[in-house]
N, C-alpha and C. Protein backbone atom coordinates (compact mmCIF):
# COMPACT_ATOMS: atom_id res chain seq x y z
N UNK A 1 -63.66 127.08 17.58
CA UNK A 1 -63.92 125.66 17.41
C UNK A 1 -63.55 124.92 18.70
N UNK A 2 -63.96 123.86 18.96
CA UNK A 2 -64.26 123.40 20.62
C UNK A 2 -63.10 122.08 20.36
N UNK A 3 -62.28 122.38 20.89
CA UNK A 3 -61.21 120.73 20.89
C UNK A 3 -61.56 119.66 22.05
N UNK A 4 -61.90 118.64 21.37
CA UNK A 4 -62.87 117.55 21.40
C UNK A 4 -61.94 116.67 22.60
N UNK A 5 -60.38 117.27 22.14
CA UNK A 5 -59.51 116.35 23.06
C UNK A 5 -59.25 117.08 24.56
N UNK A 6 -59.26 118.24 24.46
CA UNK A 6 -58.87 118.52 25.43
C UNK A 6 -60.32 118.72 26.62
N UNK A 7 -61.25 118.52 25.99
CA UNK A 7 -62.67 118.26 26.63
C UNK A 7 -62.51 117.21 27.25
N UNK A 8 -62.20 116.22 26.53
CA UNK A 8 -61.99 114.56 27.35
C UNK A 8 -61.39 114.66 28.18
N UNK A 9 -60.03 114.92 27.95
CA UNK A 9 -59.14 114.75 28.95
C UNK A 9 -59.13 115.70 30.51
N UNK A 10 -59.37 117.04 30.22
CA UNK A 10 -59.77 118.01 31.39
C UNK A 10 -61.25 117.38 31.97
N UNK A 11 -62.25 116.86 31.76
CA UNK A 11 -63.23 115.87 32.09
C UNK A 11 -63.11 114.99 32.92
N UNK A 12 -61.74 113.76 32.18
CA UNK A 12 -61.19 112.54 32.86
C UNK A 12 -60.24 113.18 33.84
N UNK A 13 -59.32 114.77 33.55
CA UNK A 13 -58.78 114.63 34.91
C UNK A 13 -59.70 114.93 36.13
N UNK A 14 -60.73 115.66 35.65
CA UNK A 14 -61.37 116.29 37.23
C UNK A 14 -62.15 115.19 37.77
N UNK A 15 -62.31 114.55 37.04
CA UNK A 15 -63.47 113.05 37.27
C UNK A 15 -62.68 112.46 38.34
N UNK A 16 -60.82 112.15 38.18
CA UNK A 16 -60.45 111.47 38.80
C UNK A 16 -59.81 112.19 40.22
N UNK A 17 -59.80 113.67 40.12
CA UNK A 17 -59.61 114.29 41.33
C UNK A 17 -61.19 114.03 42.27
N UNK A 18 -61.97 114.45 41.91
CA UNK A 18 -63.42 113.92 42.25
C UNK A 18 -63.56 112.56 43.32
N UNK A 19 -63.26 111.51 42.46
CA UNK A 19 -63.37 110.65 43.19
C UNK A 19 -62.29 110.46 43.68
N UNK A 20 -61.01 110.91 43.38
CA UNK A 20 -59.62 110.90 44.54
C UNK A 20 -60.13 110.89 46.41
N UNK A 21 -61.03 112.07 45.97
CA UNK A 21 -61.28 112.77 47.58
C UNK A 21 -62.31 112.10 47.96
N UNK A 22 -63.29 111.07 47.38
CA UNK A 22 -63.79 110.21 47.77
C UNK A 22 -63.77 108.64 48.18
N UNK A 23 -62.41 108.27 47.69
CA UNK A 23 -61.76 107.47 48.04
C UNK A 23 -60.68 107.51 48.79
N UNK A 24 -60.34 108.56 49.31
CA UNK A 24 -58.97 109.00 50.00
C UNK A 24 -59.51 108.12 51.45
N UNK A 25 -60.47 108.56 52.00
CA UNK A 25 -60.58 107.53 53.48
C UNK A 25 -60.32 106.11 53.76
N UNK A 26 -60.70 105.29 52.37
CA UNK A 26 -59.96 103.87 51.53
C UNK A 26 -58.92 103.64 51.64
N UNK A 27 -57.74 104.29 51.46
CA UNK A 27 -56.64 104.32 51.21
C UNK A 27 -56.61 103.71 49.79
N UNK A 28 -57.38 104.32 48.65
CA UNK A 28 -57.19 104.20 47.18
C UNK A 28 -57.43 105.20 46.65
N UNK A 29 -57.21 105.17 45.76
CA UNK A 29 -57.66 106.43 44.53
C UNK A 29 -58.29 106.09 43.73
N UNK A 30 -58.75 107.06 42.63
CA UNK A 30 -59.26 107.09 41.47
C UNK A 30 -58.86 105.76 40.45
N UNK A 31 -57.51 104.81 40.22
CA UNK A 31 -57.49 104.60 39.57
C UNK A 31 -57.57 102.81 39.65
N UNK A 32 -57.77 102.81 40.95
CA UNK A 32 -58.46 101.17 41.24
C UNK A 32 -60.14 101.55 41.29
N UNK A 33 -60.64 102.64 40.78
CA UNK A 33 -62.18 102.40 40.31
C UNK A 33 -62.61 101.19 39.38
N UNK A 34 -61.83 100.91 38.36
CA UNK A 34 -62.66 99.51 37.77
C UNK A 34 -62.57 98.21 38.37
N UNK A 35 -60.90 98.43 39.55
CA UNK A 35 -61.54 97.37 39.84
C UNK A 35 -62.19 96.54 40.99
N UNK A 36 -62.67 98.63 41.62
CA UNK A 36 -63.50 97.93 43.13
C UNK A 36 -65.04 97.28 42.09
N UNK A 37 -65.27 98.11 40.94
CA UNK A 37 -66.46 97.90 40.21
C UNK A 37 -66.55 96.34 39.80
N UNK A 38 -65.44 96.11 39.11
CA UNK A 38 -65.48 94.60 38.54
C UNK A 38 -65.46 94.06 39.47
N UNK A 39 -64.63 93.67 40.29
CA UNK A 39 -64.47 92.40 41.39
C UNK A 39 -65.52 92.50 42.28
N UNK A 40 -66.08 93.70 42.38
CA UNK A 40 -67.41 93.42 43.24
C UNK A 40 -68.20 93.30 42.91
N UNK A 41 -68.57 93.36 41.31
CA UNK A 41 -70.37 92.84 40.54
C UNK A 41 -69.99 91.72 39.66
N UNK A 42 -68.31 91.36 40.03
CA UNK A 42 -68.36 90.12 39.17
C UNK A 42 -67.25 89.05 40.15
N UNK A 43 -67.81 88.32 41.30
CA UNK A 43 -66.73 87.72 42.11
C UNK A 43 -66.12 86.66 41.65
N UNK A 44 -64.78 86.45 41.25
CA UNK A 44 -64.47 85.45 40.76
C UNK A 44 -64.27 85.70 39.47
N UNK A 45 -63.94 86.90 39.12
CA UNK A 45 -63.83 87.57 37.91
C UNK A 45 -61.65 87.44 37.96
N UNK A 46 -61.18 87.20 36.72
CA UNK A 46 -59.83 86.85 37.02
C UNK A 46 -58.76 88.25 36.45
N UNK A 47 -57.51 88.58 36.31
CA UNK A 47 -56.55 89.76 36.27
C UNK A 47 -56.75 89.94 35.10
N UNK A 48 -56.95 89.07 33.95
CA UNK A 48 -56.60 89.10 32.48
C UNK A 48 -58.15 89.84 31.88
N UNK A 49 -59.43 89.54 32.86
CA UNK A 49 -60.68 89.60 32.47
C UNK A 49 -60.34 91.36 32.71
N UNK A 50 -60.23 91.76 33.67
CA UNK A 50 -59.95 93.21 34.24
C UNK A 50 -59.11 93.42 33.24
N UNK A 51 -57.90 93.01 32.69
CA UNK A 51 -57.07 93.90 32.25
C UNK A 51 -57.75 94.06 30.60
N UNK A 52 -58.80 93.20 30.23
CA UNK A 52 -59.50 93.34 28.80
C UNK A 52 -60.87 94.21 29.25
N UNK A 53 -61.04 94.71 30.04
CA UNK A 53 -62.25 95.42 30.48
C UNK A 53 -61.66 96.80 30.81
N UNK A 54 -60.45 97.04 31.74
CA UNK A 54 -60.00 98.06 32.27
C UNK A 54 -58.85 98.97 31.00
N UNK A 55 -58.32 98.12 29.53
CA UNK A 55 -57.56 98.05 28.96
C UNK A 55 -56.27 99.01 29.40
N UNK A 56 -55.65 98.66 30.18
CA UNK A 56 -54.36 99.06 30.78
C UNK A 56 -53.82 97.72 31.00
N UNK A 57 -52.52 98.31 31.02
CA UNK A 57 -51.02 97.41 31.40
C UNK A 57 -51.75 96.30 32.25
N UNK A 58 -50.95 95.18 32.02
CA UNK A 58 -51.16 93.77 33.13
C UNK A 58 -50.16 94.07 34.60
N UNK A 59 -49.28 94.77 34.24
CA UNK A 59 -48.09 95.09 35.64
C UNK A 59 -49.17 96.03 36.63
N UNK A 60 -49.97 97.04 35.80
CA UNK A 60 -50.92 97.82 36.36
C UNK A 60 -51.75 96.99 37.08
N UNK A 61 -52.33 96.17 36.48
CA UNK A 61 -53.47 95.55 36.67
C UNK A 61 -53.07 94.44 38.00
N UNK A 62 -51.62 94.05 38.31
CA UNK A 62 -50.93 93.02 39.30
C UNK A 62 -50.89 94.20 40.14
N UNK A 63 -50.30 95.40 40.07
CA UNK A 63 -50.04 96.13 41.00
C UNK A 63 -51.01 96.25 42.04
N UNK A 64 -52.43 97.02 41.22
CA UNK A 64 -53.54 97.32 41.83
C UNK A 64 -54.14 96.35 42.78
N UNK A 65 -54.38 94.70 42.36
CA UNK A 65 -54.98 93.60 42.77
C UNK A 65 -54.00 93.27 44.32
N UNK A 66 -52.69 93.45 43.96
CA UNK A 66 -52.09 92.75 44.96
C UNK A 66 -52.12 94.05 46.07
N UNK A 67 -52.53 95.27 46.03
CA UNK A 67 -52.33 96.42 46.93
C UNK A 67 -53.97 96.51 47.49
N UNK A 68 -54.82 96.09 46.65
CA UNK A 68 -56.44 96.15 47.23
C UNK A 68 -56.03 94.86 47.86
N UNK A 69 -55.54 93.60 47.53
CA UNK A 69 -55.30 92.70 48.80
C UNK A 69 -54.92 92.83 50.02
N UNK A 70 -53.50 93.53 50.38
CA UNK A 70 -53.33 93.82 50.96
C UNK A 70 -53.73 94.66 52.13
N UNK A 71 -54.73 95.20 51.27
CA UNK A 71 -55.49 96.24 52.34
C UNK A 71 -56.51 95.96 52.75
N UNK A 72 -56.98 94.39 52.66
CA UNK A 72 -58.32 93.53 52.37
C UNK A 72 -59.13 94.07 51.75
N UNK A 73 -59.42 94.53 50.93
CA UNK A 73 -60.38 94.57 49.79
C UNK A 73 -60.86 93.33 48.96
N UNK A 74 -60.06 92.40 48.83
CA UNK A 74 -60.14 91.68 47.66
C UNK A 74 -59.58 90.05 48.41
N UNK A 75 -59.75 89.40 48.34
CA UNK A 75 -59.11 88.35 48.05
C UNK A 75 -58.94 87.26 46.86
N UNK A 76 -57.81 86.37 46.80
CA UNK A 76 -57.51 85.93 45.75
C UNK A 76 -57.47 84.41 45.68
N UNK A 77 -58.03 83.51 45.25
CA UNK A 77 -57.87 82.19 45.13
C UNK A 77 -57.37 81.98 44.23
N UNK A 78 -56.51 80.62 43.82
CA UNK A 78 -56.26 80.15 42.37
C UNK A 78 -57.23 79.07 42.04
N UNK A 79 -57.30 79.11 41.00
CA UNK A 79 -58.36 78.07 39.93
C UNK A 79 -58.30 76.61 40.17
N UNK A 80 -59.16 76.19 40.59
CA UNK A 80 -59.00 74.71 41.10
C UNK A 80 -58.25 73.60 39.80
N UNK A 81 -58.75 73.71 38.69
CA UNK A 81 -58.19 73.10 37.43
C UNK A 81 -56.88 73.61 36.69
N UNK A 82 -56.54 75.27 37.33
CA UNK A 82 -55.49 75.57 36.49
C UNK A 82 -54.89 76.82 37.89
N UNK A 83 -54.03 76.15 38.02
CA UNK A 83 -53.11 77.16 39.22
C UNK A 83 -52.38 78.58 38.68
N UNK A 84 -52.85 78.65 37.11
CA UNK A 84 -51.82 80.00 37.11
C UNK A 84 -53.01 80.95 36.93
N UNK A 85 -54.10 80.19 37.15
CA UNK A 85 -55.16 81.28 37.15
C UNK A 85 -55.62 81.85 38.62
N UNK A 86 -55.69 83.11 38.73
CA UNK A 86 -55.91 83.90 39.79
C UNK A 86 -57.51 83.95 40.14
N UNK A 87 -58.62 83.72 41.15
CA UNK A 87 -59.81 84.08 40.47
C UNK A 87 -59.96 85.55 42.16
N UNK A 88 -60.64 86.62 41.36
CA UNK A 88 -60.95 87.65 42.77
C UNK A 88 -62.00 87.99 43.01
N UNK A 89 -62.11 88.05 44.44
CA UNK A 89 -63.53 88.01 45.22
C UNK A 89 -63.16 88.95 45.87
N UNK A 90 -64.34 89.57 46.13
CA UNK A 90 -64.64 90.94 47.09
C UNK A 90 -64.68 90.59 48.75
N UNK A 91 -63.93 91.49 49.35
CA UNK A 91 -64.54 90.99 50.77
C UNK A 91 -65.51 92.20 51.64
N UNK A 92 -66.32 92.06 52.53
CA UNK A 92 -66.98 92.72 52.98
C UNK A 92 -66.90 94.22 53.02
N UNK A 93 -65.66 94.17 53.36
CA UNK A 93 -64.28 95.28 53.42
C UNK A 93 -64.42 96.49 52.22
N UNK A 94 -65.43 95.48 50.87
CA UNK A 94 -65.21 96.73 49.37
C UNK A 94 -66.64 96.50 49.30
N UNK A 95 -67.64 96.17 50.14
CA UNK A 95 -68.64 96.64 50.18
C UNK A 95 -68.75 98.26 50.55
N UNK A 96 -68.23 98.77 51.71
CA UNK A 96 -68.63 99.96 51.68
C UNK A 96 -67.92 100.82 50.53
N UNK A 97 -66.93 100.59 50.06
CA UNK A 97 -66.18 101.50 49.00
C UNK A 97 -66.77 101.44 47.83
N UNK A 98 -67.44 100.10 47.47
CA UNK A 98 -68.24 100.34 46.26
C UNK A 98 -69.57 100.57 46.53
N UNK A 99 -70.47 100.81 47.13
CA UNK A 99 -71.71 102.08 47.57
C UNK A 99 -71.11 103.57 47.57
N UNK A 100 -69.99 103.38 48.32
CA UNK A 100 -69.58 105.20 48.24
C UNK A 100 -68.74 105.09 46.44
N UNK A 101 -68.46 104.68 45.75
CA UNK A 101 -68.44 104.70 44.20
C UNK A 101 -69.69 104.68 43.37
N UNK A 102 -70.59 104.06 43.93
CA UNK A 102 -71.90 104.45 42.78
C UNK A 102 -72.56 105.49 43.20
N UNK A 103 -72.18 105.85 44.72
CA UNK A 103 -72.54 107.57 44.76
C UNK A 103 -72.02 108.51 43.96
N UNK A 104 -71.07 107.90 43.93
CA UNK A 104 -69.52 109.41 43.52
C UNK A 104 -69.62 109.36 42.37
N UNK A 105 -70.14 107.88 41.45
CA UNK A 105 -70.68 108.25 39.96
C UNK A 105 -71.37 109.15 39.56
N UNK A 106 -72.75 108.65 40.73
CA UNK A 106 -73.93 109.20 40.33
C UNK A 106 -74.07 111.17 40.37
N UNK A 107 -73.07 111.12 41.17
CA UNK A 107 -73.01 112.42 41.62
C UNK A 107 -72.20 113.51 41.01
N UNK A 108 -70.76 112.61 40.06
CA UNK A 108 -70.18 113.14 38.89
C UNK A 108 -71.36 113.15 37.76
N UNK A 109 -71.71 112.58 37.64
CA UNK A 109 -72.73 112.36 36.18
C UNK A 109 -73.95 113.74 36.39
N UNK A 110 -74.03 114.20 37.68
CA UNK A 110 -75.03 114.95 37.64
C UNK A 110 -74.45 116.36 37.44
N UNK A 111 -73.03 116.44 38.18
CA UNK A 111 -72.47 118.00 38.34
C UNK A 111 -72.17 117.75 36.19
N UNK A 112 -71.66 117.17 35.31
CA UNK A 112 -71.15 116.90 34.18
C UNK A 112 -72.68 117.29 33.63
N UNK A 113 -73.94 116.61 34.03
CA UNK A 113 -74.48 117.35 33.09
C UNK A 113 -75.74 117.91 33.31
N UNK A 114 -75.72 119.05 34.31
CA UNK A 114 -76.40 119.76 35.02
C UNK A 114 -77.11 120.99 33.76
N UNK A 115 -78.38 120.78 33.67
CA UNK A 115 -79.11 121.57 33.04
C UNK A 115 -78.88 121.10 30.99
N UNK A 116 -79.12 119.85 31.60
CA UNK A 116 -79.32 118.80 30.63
C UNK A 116 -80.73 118.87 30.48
N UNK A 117 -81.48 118.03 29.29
CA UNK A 117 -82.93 117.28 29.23
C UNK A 117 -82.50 116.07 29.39
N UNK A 118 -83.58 114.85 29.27
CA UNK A 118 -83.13 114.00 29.64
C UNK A 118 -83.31 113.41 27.88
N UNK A 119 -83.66 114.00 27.37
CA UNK A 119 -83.16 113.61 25.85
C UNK A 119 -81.50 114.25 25.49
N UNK A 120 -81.39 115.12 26.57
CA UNK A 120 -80.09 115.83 25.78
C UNK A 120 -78.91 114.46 26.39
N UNK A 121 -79.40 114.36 27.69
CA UNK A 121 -78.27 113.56 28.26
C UNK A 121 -78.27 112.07 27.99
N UNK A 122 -79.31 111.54 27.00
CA UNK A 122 -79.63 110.33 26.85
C UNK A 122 -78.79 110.75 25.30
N UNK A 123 -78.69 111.64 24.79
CA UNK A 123 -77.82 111.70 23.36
C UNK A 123 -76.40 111.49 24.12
N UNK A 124 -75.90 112.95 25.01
CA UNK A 124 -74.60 112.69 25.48
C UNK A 124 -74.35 111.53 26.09
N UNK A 125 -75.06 110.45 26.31
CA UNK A 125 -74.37 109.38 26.64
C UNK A 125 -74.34 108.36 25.71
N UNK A 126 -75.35 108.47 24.55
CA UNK A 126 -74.71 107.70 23.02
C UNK A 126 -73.93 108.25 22.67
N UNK A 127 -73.40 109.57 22.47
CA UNK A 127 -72.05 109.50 21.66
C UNK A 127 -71.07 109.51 22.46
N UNK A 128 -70.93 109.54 23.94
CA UNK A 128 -69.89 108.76 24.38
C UNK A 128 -69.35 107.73 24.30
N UNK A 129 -70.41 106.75 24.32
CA UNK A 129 -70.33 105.30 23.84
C UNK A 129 -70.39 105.10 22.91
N UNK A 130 -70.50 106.12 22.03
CA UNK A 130 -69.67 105.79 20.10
C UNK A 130 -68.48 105.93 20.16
N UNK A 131 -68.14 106.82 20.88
CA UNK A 131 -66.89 107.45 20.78
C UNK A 131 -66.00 106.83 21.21
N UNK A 132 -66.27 106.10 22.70
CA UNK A 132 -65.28 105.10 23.36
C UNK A 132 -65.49 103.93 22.12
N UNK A 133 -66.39 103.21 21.85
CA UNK A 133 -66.30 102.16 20.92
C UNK A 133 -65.40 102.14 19.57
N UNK A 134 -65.29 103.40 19.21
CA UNK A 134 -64.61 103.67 18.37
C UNK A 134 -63.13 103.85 18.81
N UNK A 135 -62.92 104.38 19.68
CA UNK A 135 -61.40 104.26 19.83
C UNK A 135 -60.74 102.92 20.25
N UNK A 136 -61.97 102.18 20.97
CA UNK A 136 -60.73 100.80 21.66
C UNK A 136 -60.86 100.25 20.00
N UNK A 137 -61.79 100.17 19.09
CA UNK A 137 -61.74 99.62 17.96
C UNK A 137 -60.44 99.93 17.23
N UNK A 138 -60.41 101.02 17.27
CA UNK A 138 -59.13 101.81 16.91
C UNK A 138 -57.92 101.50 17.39
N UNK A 139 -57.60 101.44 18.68
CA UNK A 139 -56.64 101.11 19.03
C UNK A 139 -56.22 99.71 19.01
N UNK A 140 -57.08 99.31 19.14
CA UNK A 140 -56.84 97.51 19.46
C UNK A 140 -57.51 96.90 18.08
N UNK A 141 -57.50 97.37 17.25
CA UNK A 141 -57.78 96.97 15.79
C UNK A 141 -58.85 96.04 15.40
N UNK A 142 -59.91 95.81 16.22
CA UNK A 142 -61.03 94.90 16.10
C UNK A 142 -62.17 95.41 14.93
């Protein structure tokens, strides 16, 4: 019988060694992937929006933002009407890192499901997305 968990997880770790070594020239890793993704297809997107999209810790979510700043990736304004709001914009700087991320997707997604149909892989990617839907439901009780 095939354990469903340890599929995921041996999956999600190699996924994130994967793009480790594709982000290593960055000076990031694997685990600021959502939010070279968010802040760069959504500018002006704020910490709390990421941390309900990325669902991890908010300390996580400060850590990451203020270390892609630092390294210019990102910059940060506050909210003209409300100062405790953060809003983040991409700078030129996470243009190239997010092109070399929709490679490194595209290119995980192909080694994951190599000698697929494209009906087989159009199923494996609905019940992924049952499956994730079902757990944040799960976890976060919606």
């Amino acid at each position: 019988m095939i354990d469903i968990y340890k599929c995921f997880n041996i999956t999600s770790k190699h996924a994130s060694v994967f793009l480790d070594e594709k982000f290593s020239k960055f000076e990031l890793c694997s685990g600021h992937r959502v939010f070279v993704k968010r802040i760069y297809e959504n500018p002006g997107i704020t910490r709390d929006q990421i941390k309900n999209i990325a669902h991890v810790h908010a300390s996580n979510v400060t850590r990451a933002i203020d270390y892609m700043e630092e390294k210019g990736y990102i910059t940060k304004v506050l909210k003209e009407d409300d100062k405790r709001i953060c809003l983040l914009f991409p700078t030129e700087k996470l243009k190239e890192v997010y092109d070399v991320l929709i490679e490194a997707e595209k290119e995980w997604t192909s080694i994951i499901t190599e000698g697929l149909t494209e009906e087989e892989l159009a199923m494996y990617k609905k019940f992924l997305s049952i499956s994730t839907e079902l757990s944040v439901k799960y976890v976060h009780k919606k």
